[in-house]
Protein backbone atom coordinates (compact mmCIF):
# COMPACT_ATOMS: atom_id res chain seq x y z
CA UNK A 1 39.50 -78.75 -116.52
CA UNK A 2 43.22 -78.81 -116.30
CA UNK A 3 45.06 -77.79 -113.74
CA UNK A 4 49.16 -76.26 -113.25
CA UNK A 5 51.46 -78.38 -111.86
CA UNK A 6 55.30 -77.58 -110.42
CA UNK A 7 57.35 -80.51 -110.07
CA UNK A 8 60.00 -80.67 -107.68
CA UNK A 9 62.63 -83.25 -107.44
CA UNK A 10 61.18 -84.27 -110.94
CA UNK A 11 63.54 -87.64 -111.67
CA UNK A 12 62.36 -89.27 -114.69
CA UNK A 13 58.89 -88.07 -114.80
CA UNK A 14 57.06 -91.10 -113.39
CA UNK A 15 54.83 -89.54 -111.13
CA UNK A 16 54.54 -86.24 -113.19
CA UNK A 17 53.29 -88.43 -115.97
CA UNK A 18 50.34 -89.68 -113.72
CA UNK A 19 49.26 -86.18 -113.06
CA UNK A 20 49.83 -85.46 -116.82
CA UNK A 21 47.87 -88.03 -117.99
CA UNK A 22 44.96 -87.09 -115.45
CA UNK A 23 44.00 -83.66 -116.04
CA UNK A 24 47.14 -81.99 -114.57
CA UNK A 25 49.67 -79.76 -116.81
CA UNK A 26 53.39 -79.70 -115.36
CA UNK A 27 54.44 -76.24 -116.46
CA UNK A 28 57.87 -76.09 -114.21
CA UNK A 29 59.78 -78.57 -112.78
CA UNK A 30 63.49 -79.12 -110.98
CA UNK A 31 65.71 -81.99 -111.24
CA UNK A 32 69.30 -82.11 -110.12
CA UNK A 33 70.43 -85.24 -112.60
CA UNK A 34 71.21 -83.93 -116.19
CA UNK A 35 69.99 -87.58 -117.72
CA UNK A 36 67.02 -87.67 -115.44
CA UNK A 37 65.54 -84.27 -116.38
CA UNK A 38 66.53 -84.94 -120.06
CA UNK A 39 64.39 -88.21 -119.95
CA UNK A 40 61.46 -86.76 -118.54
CA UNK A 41 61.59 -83.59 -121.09
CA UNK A 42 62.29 -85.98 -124.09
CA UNK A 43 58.68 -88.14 -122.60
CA UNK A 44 57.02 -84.68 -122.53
CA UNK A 45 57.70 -83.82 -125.75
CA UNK A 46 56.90 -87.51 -127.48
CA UNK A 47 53.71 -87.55 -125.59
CA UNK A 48 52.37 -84.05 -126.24
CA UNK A 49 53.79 -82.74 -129.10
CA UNK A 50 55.68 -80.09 -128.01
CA UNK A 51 59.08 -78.56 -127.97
CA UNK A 52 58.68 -77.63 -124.67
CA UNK A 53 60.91 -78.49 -122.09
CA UNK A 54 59.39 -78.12 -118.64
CA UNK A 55 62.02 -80.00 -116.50
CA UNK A 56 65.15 -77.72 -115.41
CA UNK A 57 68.51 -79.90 -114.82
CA UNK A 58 69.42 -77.22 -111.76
CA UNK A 59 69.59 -77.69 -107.98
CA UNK A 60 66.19 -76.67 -106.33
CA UNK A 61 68.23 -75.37 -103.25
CA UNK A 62 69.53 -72.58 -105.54
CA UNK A 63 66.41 -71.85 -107.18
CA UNK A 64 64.04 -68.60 -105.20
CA UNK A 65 60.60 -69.14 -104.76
CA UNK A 66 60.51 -65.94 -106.76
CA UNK A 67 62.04 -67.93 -109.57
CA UNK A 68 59.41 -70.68 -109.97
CA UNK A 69 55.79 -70.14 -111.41
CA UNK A 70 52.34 -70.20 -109.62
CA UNK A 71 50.50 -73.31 -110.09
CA UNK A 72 47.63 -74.93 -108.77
CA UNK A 73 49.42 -77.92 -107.23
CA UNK A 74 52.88 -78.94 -106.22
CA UNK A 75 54.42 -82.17 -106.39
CA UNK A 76 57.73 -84.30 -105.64
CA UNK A 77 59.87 -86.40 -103.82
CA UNK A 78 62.92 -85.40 -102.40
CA UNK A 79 65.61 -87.88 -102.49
CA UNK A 80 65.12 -90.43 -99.76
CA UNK A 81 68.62 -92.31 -99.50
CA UNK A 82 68.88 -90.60 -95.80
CA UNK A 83 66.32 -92.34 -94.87
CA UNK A 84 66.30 -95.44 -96.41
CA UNK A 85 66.78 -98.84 -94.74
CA UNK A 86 69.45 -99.65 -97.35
CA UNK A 87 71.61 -97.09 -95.99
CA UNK A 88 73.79 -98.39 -93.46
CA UNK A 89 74.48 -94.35 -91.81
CA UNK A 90 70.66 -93.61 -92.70
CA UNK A 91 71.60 -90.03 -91.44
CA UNK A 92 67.97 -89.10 -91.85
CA UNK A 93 67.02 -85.35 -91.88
CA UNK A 94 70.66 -84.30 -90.58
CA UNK A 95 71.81 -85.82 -93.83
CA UNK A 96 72.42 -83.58 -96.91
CA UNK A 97 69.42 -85.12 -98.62
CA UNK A 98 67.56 -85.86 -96.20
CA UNK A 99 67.40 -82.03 -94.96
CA UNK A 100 66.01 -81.24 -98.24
CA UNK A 101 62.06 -81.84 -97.16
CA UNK A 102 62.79 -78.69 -95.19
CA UNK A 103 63.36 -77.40 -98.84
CA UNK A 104 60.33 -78.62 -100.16
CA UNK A 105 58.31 -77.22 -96.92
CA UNK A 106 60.20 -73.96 -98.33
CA UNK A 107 59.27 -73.51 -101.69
CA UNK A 108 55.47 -74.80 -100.09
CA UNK A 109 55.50 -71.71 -97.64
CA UNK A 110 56.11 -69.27 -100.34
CA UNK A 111 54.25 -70.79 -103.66
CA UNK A 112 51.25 -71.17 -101.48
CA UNK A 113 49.88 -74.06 -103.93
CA UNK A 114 46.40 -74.99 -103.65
CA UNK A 115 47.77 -78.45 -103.14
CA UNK A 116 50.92 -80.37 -102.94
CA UNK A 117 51.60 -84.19 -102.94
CA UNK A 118 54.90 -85.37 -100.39
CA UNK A 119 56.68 -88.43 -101.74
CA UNK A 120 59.28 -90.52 -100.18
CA UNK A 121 60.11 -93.58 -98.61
CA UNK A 122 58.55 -95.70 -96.12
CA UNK A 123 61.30 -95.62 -93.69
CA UNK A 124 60.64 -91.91 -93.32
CA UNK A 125 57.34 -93.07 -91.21
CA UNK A 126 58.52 -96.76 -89.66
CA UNK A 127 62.11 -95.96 -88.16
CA UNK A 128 61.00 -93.75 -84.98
CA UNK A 129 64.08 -91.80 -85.66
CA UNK A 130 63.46 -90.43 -88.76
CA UNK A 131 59.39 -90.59 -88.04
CA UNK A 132 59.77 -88.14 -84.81
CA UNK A 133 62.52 -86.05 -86.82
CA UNK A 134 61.19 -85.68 -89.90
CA UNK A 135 57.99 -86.85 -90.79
CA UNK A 136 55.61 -85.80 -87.56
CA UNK A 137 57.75 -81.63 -88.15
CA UNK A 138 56.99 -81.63 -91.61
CA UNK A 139 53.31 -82.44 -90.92
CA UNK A 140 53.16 -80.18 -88.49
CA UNK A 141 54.46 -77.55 -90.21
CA UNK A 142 51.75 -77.87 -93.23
CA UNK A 143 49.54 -77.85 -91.05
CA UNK A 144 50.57 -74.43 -89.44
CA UNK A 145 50.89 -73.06 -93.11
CA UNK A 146 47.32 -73.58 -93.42
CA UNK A 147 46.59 -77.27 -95.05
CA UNK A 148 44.36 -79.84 -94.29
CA UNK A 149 46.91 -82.54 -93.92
CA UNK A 150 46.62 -86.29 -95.24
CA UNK A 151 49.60 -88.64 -94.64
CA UNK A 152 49.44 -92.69 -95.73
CA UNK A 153 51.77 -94.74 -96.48
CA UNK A 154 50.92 -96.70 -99.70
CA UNK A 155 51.48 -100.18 -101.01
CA UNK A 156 51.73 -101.16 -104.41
CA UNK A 157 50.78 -104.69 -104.35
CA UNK A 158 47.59 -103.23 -102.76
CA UNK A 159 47.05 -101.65 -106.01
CA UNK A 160 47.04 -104.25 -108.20
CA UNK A 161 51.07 -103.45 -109.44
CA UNK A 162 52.80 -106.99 -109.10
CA UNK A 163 55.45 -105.41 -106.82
CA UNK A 164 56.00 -104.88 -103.02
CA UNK A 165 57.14 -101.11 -102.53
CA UNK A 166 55.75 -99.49 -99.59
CA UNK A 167 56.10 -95.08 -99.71
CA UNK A 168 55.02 -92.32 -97.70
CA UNK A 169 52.41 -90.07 -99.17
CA UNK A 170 51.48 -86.95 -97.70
CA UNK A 171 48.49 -84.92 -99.33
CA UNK A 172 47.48 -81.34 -98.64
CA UNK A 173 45.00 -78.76 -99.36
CA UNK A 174 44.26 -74.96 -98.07
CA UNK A 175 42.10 -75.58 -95.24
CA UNK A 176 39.55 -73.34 -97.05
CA UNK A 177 39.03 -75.46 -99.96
CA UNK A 178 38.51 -78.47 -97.44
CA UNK A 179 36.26 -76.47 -95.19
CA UNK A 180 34.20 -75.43 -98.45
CA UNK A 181 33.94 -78.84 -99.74
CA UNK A 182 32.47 -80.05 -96.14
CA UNK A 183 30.23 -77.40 -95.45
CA UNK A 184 28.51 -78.07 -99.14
CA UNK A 185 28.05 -81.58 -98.11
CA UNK A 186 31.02 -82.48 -100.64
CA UNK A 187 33.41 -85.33 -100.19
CA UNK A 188 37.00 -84.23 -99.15
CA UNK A 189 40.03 -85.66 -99.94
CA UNK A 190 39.79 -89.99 -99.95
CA UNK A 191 42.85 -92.03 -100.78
CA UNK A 192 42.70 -94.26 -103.97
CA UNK A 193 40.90 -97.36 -102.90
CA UNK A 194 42.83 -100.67 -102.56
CA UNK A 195 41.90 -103.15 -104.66
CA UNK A 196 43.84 -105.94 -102.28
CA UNK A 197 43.48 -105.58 -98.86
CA UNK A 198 46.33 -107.70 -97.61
CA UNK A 199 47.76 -109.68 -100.62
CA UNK A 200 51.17 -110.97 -98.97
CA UNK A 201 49.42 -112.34 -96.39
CA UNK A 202 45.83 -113.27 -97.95
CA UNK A 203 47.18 -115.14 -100.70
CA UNK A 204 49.28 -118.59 -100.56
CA UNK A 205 52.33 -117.52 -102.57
CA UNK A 206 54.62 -120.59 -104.88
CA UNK A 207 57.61 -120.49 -102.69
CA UNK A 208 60.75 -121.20 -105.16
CA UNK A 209 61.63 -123.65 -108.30
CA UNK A 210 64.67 -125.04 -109.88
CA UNK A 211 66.41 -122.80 -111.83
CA UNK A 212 65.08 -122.93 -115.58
CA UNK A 213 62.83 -125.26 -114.66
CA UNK A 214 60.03 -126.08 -117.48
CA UNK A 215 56.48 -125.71 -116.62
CA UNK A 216 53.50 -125.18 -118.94
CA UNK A 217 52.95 -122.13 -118.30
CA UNK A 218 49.18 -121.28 -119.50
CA UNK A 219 47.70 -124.29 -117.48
CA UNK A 220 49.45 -123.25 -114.26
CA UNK A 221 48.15 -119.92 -114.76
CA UNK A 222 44.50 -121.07 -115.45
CA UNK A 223 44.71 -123.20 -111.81
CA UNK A 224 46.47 -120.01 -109.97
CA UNK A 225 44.64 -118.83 -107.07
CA UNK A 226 46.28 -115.68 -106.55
CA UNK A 227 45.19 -112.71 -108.74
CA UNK A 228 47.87 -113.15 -111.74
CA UNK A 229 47.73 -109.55 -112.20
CA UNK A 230 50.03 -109.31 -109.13
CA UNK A 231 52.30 -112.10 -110.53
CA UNK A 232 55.94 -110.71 -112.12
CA UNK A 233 54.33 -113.04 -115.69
CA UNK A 234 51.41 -110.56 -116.06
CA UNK A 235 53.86 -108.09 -117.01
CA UNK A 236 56.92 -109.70 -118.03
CA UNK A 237 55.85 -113.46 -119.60
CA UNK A 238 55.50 -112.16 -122.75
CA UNK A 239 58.94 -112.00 -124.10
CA UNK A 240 57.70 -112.23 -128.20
CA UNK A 241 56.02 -108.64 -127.35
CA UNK A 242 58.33 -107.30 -124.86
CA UNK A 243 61.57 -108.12 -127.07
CA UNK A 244 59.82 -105.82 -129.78
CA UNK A 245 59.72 -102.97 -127.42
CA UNK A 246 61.85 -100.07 -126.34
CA UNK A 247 64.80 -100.31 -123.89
CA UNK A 248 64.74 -104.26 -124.15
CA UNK A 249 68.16 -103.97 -122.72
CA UNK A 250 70.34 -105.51 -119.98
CA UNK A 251 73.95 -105.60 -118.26
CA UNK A 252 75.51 -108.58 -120.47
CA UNK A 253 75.54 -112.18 -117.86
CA UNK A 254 79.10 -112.19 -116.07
CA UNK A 255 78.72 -115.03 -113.21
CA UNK A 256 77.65 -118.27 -112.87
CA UNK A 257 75.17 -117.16 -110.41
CA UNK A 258 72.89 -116.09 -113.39
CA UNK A 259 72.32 -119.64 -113.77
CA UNK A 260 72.39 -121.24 -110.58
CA UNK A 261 70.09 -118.91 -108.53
CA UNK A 262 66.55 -120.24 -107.79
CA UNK A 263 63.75 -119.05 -108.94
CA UNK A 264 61.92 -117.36 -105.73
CA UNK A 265 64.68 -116.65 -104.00
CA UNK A 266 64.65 -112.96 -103.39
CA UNK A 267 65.77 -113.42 -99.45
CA UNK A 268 69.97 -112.42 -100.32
CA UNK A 269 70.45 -109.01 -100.88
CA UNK A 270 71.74 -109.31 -104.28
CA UNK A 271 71.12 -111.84 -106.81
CA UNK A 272 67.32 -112.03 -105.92
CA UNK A 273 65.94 -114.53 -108.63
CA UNK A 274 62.64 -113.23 -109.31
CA UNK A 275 59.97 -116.02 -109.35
CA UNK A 276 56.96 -116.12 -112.22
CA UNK A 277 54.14 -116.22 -109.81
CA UNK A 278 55.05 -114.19 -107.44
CA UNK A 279 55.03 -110.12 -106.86
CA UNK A 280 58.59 -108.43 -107.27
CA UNK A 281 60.56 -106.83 -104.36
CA UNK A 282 61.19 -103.34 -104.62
CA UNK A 283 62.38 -102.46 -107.69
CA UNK A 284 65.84 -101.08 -106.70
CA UNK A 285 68.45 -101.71 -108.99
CA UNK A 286 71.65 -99.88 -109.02
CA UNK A 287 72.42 -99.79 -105.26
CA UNK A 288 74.22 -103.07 -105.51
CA UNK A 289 71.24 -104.95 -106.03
CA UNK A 290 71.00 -107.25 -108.59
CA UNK A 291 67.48 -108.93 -109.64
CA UNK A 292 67.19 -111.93 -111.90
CA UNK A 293 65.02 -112.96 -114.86
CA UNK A 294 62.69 -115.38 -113.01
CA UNK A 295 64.00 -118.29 -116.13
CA UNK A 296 66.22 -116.68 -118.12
CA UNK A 297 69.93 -116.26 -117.07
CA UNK A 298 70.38 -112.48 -117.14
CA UNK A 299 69.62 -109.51 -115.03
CA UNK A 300 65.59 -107.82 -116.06
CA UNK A 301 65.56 -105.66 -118.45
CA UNK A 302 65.33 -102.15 -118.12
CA UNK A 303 61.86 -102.41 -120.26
CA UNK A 304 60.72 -105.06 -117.59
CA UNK A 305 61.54 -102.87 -114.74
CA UNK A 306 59.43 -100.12 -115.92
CA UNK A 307 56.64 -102.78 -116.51
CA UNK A 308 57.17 -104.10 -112.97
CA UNK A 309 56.88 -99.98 -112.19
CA UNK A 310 53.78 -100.00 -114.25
CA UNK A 311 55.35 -97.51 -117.01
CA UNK A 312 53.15 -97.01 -120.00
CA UNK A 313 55.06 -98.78 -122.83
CA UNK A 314 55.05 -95.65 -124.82
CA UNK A 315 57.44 -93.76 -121.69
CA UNK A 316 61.00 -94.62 -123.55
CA UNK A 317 64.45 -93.93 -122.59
CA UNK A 318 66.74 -92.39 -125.14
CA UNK A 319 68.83 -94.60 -127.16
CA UNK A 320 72.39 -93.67 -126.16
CA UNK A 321 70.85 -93.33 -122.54
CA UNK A 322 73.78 -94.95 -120.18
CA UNK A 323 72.29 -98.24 -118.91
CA UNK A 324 73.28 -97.50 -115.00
CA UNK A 325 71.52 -94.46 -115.41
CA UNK A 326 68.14 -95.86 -117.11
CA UNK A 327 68.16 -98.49 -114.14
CA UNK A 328 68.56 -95.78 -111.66
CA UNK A 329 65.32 -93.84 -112.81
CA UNK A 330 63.40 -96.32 -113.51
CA UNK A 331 64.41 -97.75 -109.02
CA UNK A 332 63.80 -93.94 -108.22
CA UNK A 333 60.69 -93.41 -109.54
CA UNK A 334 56.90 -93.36 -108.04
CA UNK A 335 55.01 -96.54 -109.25
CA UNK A 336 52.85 -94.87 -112.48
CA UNK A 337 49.83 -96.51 -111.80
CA UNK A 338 49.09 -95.34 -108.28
CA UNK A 339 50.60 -91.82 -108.97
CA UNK A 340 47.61 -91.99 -111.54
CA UNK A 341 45.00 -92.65 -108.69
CA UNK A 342 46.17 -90.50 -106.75
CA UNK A 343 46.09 -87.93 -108.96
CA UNK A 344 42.53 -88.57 -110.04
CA UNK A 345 41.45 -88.30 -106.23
CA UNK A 346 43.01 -84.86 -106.31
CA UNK A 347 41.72 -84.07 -109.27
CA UNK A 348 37.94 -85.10 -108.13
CA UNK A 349 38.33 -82.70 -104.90
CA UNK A 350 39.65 -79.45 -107.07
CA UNK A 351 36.65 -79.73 -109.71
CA UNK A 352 34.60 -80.35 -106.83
CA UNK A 353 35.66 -77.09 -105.25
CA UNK A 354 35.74 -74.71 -108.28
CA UNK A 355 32.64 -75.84 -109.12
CA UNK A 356 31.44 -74.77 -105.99
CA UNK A 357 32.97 -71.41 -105.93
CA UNK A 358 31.51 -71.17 -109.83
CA UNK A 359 27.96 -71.75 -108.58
CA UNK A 360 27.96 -69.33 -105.66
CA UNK A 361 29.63 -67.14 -108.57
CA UNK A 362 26.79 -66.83 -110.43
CA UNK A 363 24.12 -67.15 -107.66
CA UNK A 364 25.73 -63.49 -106.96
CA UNK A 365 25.46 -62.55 -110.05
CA UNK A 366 22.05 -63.50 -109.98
CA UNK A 367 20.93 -62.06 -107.08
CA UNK A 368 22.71 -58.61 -108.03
């Protein structure tokens, strides 16, 4: 069974593309950024086939509830530079973005969506500013619309993505569907389980090497003993197959820095040289960050950022797509992998529940 989907703050498509790819159908969707809602309508129409192009370049602020489709679900992250870390002001929900969850809450209220999935940043919960502001409100206020309420904040690594980016997920469904799932015996709502339960710590990390330093690489892998899924080389060592694929591309080497930077240093807030063995920081690039080929003397490419993002190799960026802009999706986006898992968890508790409500369907019937 498939079910509707209205995206909000749709960026580049990441985490519609999970849902899409999991039994979900995004029939509407808003995104401010001409190039951002061009890329994710060019994906949906190389994946599926169609002509169709779901993703409105428009500003949701403008757009009436009246205006947007019912759907089974709701999803999207409003922009989270408000309350990120990396912003010096971090206004938080005073802030022009950052007053837009009230937005989403908005188009929530009216839409009445059996579900809807919250995205943002993990600052929104960990600075008690923005936590007591923002984050406990908005829960709140779900919950006084009438939705079982599920916040977590989620960690990649934890996930088996070879990259450290913490977010803030909340998850809600009409209390009725919740309240009918538990009083069939059903399971409710469960968060994707972890495959790593505390990786940074759990695991004895390489610490840095020499710049372009020479190491065999296979035999160091076969003595690892960290996972080497979660290593930056499970995704990006294979430069014969990546160099064949789309968006290979990079900003063109301009300091000397490209070649003296160590591997594993990722401490300095630009210039982090990525190390081989290791997990990635936050993909961020764009917000004067710059991250480093763990050997190579160049900035990643955007094709190895969405790999470190976990993007299916077949999600491409057009051609004459401005390089600051493809790096700017690809740091904005939800991690594709665990917006996958996530969406199959939502998925389970929907069939669940309209499989109930089909059965007591035709025990009526039945009975009649």
């Amino acid at each position: 069974m498939s079910y509707s989907l209205v995206s909000l703050f749709s960026g580049a498509g990441f985490l519609d593309f999970g849902f899409s790819e999991n039994g979900f159908k995004v029939i509407w969707g808003s995104e401010l950024i001409p190039h951002f809602a061009e890329a994710n309508n060019y994906n949906h129409q190389l994946r599926y086939g169609t002509a169709n192009s779901p993703v409105q370049a428009i500003d949701i602020t403008t757009v009436s509830p009246q205006d947007i489709p019912n759907a089974v679900g709701i999803i999207g992250g409003p922009p989270c530079q408000d309350y990120s870390v990396g912003n010096a002001k971090s206004p938080g929900v005073s802030g022009e973005r950052g007053r837009l969850v009230w937005d989403f809450l908005d188009k929530i209220a009216h839409l009445e969506p059996d579900f809807f999935l919250f995205e943002n940043v993990a600052s929104l919960y960990k600075t008690k500013k923005h936590r007591e502001e923002a984050l406990e409100p908005l829960i709140h206020q779900f919950n006084e619309l009438g939705y079982e309420v599920y916040f977590k904040v989620l960690n990649t690594l934890d996930y088996g993505i070879p990259q450290d980016r913490s977010r803030v997920f909340i998850v809600g469904f009409k209390k009725e569907i919740i309240r009918k799932l538990v009083s069939s015996g059903s399971d409710a709502f469960k968060w994707p389980h972890p495959v790593y339960t505390n990786p940074k710590k759990d695991f004895k990390w390489p610490s840095t090497s020499n710049a372009g330093e020479i190491i065999e690489e296979q035999g160091y892998i076969e003595q690892l003993n960290i996972p080497y899924e979660l290593t930056v080389h499970s995704v990006i060592g294979n430069q014969a197959e990546i160099s064949k694929l789309p968006n290979h591309v990079f900003f063109r080497p301009y300091s000397n820095r490209f070649q003296t930077v160590t591997e594993g240093d990722v401490k300095r807030k630009s210039f982090k040289r990525l190390h081989r063995f290791r997990y990635s920081p936050t993909v961020a690039y764009g917000n004067n960050e710059v991250h480093l080929h763990p050997t190579q003397p160049r900035r990643l490419s955007v094709r190895e950022a969405l790999r470190l993002q976990s993007v299916p190799d077949w999600y491409t960026f057009k051609e004459n797509t401005p390089l600051d802009k493809m790096f700017k999706m690809v740091s904005n986006g939800v991690a594709f992998k665990l917006a996958e898992l996530l969406a199959i968890e939502i998925k389970i508790v929907l069939d669940n529940y309209y499989e109930i409500i089909r059965l007591e369907k035709e025990e009526k019937i039945t009975v009649s």
